[in-house]
PDB file of N, CA and C in Angstrom:
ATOM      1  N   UNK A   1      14.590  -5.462   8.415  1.00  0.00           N
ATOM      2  CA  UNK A   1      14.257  -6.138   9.655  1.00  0.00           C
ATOM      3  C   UNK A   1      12.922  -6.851   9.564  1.00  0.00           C
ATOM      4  N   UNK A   2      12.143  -6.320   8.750  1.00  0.00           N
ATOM      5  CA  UNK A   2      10.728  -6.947   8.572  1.00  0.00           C
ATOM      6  C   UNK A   2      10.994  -8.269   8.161  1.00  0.00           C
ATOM      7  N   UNK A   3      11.950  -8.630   7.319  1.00  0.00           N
ATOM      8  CA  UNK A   3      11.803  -9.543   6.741  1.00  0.00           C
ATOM      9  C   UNK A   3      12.533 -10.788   8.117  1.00  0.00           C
ATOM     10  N   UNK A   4      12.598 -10.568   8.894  1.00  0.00           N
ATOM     11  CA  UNK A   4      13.629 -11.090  10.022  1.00  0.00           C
ATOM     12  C   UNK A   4      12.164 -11.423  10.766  1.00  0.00           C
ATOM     13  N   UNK A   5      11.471 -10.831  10.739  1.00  0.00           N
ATOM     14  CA  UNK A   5       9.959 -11.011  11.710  1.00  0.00           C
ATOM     15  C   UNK A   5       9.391 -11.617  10.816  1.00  0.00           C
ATOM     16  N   UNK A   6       9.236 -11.656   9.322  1.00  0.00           N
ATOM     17  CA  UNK A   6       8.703 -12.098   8.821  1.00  0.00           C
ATOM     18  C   UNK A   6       8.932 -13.865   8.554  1.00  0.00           C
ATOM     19  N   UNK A   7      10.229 -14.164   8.772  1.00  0.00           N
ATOM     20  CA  UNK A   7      10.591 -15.451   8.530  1.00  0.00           C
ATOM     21  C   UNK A   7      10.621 -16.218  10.248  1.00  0.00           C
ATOM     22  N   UNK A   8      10.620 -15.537  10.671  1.00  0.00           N
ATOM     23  CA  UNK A   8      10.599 -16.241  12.277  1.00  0.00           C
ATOM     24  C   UNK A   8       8.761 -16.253  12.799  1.00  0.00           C
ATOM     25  N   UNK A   9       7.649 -15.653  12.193  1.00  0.00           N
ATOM     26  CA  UNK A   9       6.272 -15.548  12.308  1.00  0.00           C
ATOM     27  C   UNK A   9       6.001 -17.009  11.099  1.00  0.00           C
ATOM     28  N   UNK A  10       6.931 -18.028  10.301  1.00  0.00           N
ATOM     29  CA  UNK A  10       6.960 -18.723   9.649  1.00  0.00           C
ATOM     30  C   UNK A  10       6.663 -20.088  11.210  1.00  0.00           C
ATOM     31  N   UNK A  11       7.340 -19.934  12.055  1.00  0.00           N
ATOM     32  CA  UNK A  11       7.215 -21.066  12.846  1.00  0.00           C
ATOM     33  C   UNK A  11       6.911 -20.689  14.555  1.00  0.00           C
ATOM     34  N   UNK A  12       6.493 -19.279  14.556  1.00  0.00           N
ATOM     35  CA  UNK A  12       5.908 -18.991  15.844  1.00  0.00           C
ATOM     36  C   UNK A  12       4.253 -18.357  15.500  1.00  0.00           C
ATOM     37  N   UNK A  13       3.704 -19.465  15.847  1.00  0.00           N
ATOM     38  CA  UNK A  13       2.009 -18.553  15.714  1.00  0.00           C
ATOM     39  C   UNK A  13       1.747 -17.354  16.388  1.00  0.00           C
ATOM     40  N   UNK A  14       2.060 -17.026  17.483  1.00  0.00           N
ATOM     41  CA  UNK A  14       1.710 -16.123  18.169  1.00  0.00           C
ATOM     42  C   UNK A  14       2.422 -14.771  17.792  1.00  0.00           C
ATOM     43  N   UNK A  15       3.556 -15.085  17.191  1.00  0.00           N
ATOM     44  CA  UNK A  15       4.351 -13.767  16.620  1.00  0.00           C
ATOM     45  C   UNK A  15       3.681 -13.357  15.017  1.00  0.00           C
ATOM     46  N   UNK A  16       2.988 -14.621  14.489  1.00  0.00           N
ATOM     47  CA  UNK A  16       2.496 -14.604  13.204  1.00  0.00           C
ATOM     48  C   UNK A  16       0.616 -13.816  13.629  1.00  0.00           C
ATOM     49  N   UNK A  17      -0.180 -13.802  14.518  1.00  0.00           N
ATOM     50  CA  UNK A  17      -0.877 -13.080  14.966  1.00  0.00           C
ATOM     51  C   UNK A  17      -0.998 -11.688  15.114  1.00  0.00           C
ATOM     52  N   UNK A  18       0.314 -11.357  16.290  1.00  0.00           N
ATOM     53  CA  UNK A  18       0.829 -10.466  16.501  1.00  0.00           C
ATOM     54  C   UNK A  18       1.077  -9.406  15.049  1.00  0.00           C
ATOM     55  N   UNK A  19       2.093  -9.835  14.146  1.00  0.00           N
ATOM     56  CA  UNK A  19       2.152  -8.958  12.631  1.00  0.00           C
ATOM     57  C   UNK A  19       0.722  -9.008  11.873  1.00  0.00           C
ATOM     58  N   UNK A  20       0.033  -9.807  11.748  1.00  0.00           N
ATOM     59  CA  UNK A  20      -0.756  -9.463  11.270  1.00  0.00           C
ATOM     60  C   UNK A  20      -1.937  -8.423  11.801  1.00  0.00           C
ATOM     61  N   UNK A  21      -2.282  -8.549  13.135  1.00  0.00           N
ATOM     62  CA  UNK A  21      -3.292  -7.494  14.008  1.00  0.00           C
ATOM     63  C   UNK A  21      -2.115  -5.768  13.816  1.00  0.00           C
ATOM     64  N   UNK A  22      -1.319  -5.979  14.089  1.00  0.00           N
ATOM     65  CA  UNK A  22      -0.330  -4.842  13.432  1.00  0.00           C
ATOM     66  C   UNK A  22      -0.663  -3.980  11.916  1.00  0.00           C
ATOM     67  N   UNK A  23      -0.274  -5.379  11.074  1.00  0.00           N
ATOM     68  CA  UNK A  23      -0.518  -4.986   9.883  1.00  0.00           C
ATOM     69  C   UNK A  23      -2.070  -4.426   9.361  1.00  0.00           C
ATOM     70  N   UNK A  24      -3.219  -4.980   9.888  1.00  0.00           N
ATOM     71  CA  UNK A  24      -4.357  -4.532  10.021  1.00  0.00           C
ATOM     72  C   UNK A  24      -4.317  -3.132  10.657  1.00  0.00           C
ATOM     73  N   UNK A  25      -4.278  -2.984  11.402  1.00  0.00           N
ATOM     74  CA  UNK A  25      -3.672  -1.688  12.527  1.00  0.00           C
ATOM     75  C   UNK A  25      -3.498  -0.431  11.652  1.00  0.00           C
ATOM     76  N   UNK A  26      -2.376  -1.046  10.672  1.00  0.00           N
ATOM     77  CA  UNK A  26      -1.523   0.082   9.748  1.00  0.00           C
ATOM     78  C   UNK A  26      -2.171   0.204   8.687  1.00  0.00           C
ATOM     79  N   UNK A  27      -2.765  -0.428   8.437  1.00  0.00           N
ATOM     80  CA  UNK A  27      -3.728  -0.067   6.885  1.00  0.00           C
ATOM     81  C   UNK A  27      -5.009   0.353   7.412  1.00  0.00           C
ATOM     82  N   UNK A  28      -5.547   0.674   8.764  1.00  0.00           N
ATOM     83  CA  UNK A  28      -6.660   1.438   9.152  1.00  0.00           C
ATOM     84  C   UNK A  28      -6.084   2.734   9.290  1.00  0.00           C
ATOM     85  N   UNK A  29      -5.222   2.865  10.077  1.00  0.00           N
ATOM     86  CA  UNK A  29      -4.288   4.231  10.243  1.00  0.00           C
ATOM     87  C   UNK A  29      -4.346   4.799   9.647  1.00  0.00           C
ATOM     88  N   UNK A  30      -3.236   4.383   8.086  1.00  0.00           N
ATOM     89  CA  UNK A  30      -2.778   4.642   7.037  1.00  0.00           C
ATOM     90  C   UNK A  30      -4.198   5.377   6.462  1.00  0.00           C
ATOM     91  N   UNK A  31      -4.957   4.826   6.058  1.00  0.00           N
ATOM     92  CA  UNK A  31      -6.166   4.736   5.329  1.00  0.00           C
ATOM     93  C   UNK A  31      -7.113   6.063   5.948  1.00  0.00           C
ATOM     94  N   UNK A  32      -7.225   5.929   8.007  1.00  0.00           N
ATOM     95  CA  UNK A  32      -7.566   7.233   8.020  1.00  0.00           C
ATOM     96  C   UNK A  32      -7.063   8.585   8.072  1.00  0.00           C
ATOM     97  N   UNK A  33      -5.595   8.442   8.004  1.00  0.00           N
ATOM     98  CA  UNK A  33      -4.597   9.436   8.378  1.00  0.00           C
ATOM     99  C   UNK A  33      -4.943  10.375   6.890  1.00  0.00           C
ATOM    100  N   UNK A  34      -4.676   9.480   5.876  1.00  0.00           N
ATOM    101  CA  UNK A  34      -5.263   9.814   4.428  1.00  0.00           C
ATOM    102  C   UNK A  34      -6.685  10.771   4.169  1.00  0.00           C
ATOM    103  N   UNK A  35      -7.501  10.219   4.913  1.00  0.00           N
ATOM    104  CA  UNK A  35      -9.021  11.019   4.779  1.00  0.00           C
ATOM    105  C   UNK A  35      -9.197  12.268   5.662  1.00  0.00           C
ATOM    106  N   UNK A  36      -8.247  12.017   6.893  1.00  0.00           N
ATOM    107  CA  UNK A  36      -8.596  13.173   7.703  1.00  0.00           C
ATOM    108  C   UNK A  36      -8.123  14.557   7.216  1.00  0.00           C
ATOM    109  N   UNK A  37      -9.186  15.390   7.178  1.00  0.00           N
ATOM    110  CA  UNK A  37      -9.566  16.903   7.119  1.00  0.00           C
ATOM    111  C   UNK A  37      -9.157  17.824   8.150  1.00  0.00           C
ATOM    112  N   UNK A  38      -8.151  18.749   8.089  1.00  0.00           N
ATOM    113  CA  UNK A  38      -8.783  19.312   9.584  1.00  0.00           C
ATOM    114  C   UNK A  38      -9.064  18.962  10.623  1.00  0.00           C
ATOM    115  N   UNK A  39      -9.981  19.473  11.378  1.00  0.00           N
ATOM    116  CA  UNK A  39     -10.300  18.738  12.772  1.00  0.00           C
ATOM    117  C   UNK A  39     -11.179  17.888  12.827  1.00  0.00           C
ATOM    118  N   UNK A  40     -11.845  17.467  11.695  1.00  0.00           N
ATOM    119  CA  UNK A  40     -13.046  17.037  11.501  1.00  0.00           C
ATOM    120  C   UNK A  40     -12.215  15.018  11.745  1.00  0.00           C
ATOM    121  N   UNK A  41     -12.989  14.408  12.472  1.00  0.00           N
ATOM    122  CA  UNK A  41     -12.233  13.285  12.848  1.00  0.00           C
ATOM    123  C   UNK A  41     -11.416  12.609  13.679  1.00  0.00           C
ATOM    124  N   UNK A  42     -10.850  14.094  14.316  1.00  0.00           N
ATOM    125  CA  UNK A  42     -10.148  14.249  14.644  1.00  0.00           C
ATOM    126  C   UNK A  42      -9.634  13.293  16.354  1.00  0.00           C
ATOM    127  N   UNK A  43     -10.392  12.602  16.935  1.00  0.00           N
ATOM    128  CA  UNK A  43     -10.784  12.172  18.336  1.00  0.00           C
ATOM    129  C   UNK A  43     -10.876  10.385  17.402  1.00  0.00           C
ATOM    130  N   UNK A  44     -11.311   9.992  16.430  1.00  0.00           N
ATOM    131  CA  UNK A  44     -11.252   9.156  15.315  1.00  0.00           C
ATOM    132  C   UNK A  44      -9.671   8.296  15.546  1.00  0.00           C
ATOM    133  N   UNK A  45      -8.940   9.686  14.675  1.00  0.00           N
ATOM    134  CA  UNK A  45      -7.922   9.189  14.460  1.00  0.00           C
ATOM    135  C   UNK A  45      -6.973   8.994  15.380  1.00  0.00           C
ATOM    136  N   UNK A  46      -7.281   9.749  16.687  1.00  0.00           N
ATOM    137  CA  UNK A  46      -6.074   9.511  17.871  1.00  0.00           C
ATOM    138  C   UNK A  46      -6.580   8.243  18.410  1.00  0.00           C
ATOM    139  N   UNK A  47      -7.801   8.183  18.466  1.00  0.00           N
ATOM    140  CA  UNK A  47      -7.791   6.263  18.874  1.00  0.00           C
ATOM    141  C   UNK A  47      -7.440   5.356  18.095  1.00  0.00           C
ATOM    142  N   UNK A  48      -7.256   5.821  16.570  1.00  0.00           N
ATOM    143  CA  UNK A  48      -7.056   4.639  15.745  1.00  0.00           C
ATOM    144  C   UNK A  48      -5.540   4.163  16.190  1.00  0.00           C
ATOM    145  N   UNK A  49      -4.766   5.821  16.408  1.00  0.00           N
ATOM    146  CA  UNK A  49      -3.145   5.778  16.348  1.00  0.00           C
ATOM    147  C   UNK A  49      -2.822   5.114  17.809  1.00  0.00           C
ATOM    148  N   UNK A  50      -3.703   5.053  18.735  1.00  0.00           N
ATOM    149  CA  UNK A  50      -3.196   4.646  19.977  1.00  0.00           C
ATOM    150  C   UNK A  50      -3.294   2.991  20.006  1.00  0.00           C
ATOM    151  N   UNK A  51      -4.526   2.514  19.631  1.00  0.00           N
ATOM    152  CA  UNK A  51      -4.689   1.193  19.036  1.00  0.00           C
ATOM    153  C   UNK A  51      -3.661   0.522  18.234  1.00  0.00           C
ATOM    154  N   UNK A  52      -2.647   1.138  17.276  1.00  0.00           N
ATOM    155  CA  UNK A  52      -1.723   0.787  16.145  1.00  0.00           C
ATOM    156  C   UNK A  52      -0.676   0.533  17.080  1.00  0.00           C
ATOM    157  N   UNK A  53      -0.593   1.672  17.817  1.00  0.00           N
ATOM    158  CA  UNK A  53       0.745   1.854  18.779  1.00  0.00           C
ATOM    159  C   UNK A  53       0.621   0.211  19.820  1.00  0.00           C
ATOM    160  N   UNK A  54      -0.369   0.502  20.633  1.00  0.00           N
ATOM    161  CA  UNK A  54      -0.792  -0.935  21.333  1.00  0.00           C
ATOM    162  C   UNK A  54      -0.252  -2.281  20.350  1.00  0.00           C
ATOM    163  N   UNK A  55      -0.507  -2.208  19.059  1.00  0.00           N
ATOM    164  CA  UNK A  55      -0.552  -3.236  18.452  1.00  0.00           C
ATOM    165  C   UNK A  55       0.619  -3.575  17.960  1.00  0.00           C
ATOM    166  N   UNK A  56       1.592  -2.650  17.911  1.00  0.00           N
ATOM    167  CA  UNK A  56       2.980  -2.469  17.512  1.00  0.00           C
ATOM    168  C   UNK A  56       3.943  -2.794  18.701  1.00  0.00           C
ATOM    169  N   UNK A  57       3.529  -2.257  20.286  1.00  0.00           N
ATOM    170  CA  UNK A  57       4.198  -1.982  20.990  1.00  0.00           C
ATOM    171  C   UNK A  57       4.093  -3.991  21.780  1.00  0.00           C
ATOM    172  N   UNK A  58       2.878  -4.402  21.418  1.00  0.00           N
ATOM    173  CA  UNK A  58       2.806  -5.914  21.521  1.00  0.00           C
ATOM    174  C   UNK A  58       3.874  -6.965  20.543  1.00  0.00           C
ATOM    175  N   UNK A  59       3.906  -6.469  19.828  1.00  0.00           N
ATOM    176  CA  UNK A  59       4.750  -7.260  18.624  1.00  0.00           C
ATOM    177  C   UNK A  59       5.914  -6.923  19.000  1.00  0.00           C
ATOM    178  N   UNK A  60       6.580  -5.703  19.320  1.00  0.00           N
ATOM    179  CA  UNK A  60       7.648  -5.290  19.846  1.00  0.00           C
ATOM    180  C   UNK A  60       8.430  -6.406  21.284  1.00  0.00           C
ATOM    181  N   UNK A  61       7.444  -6.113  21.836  1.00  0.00           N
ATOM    182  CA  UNK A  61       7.458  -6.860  22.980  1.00  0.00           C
ATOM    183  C   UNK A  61       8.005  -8.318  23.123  1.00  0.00           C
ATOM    184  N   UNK A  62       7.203  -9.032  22.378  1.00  0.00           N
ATOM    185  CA  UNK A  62       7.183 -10.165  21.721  1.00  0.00           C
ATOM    186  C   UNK A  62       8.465 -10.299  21.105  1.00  0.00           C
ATOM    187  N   UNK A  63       8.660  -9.797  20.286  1.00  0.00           N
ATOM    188  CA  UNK A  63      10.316 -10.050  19.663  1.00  0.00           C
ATOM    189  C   UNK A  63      11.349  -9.887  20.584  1.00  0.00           C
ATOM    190  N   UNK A  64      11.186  -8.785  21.810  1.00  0.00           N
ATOM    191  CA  UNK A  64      12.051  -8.519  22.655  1.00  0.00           C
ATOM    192  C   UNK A  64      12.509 -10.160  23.562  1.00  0.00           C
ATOM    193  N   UNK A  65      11.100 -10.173  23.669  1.00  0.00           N
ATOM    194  CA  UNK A  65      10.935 -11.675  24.468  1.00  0.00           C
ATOM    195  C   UNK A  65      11.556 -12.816  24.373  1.00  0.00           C
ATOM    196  N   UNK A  66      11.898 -12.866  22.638  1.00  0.00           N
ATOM    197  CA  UNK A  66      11.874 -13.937  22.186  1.00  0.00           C
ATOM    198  C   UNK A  66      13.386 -14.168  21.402  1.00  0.00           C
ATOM    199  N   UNK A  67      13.647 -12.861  21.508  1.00  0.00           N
ATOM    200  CA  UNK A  67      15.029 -12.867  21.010  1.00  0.00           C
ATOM    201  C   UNK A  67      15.211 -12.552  19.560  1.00  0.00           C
ATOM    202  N   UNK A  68      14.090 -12.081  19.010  1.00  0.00           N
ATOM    203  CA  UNK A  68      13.568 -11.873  17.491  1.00  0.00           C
ATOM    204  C   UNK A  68      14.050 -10.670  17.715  1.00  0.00           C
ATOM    205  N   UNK A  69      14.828 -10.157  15.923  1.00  0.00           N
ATOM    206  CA  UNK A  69      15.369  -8.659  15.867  1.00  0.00           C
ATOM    207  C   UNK A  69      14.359  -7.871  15.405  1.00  0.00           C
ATOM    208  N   UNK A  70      14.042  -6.789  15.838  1.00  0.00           N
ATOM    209  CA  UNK A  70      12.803  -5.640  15.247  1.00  0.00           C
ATOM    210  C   UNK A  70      13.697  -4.413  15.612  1.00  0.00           C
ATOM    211  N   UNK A  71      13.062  -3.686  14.693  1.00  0.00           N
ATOM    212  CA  UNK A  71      13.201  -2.277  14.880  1.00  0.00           C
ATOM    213  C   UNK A  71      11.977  -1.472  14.548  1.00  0.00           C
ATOM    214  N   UNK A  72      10.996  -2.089  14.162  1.00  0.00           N
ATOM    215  CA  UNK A  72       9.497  -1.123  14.225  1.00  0.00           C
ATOM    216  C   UNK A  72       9.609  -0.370  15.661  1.00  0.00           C
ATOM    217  N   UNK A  73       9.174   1.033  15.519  1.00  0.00           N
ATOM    218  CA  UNK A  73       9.170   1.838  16.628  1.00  0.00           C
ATOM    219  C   UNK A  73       7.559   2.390  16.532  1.00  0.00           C
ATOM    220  N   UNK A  74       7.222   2.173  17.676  1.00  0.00           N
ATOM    221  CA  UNK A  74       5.843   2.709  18.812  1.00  0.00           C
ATOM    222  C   UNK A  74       5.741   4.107  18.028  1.00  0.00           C
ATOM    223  N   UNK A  75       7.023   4.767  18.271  1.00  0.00           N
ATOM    224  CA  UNK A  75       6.835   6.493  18.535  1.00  0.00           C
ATOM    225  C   UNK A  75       6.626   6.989  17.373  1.00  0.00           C
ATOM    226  N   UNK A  76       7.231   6.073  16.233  1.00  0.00           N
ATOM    227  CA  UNK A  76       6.818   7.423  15.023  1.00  0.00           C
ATOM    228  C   UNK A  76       5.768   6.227  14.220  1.00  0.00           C
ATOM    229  N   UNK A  77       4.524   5.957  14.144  1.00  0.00           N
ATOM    230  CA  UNK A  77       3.596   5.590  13.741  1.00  0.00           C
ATOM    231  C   UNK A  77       3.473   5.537  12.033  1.00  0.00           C
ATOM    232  N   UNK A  78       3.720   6.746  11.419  1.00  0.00           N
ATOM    233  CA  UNK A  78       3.507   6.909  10.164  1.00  0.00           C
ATOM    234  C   UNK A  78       4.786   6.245   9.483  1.00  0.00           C
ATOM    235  N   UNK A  79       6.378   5.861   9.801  1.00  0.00           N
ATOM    236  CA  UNK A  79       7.275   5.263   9.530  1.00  0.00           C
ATOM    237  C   UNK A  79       6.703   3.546   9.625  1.00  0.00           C
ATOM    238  N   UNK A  80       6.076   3.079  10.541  1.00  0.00           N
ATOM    239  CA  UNK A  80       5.603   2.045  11.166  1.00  0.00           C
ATOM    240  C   UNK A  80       4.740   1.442  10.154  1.00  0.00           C
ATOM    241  N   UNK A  81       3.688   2.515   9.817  1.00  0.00           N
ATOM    242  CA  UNK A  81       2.858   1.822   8.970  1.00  0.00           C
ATOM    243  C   UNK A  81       3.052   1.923   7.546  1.00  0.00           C
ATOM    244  N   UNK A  82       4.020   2.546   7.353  1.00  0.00           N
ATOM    245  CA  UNK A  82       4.406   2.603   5.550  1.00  0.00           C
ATOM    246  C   UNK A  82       5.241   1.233   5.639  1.00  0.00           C
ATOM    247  N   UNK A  83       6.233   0.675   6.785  1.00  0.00           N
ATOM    248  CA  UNK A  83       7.061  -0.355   7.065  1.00  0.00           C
ATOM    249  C   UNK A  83       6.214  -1.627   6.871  1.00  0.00           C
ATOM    250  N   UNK A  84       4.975  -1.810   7.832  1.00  0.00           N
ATOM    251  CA  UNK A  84       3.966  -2.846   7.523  1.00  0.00           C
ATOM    252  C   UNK A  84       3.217  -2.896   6.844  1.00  0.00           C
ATOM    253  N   UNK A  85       2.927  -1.760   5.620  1.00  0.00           N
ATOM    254  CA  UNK A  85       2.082  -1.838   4.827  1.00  0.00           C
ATOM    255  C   UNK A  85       2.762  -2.607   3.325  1.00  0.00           C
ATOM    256  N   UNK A  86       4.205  -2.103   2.928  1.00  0.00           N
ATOM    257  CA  UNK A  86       4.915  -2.834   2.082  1.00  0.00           C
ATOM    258  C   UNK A  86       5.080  -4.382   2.091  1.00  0.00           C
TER     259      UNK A  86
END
């Protein structure tokens, strides 16, 4: 399906925005989900994940809008960002 967002963000700027603030999103996540210890961070990483979600749940939106097929899902985050990180 990525690749379905990916070729339609070819001639809509705003959907081409949208994946990329996403994709940024998911490689901060990704990146702190990786470092976090324990509890240590812990208040860190739930804003990072709520921010990703925001940023996902916009792009979502957007495709809904627009008639673009997605299946990135809000709810499971760590599926999300292994999806936009490839």
């Amino acid at each position: 399906m990525l690749n379905d967002i990916l070729n339609a963000s070819k001639t809509d700027a705003r959907l081409a925005a949208l994946l990329d603030e996403a994709r940024e999103y998911s490689q901060i996540y990704f990146l702190a989900k990786q470092r976090h210890r324990g509890c240590e961070g812990t208040g860190e990483l739930m804003s990072l994940c709520e921010e990703f979600r925001d940023a996902i749940g916009k792009l979502v939106k957007h495709c809904e809008e627009k008639g673009y097929p997605c299946d990135i899902s809000a709810n499971d985050t760590d599926a999300a960002a292994r999806e936009l990180i490839s």
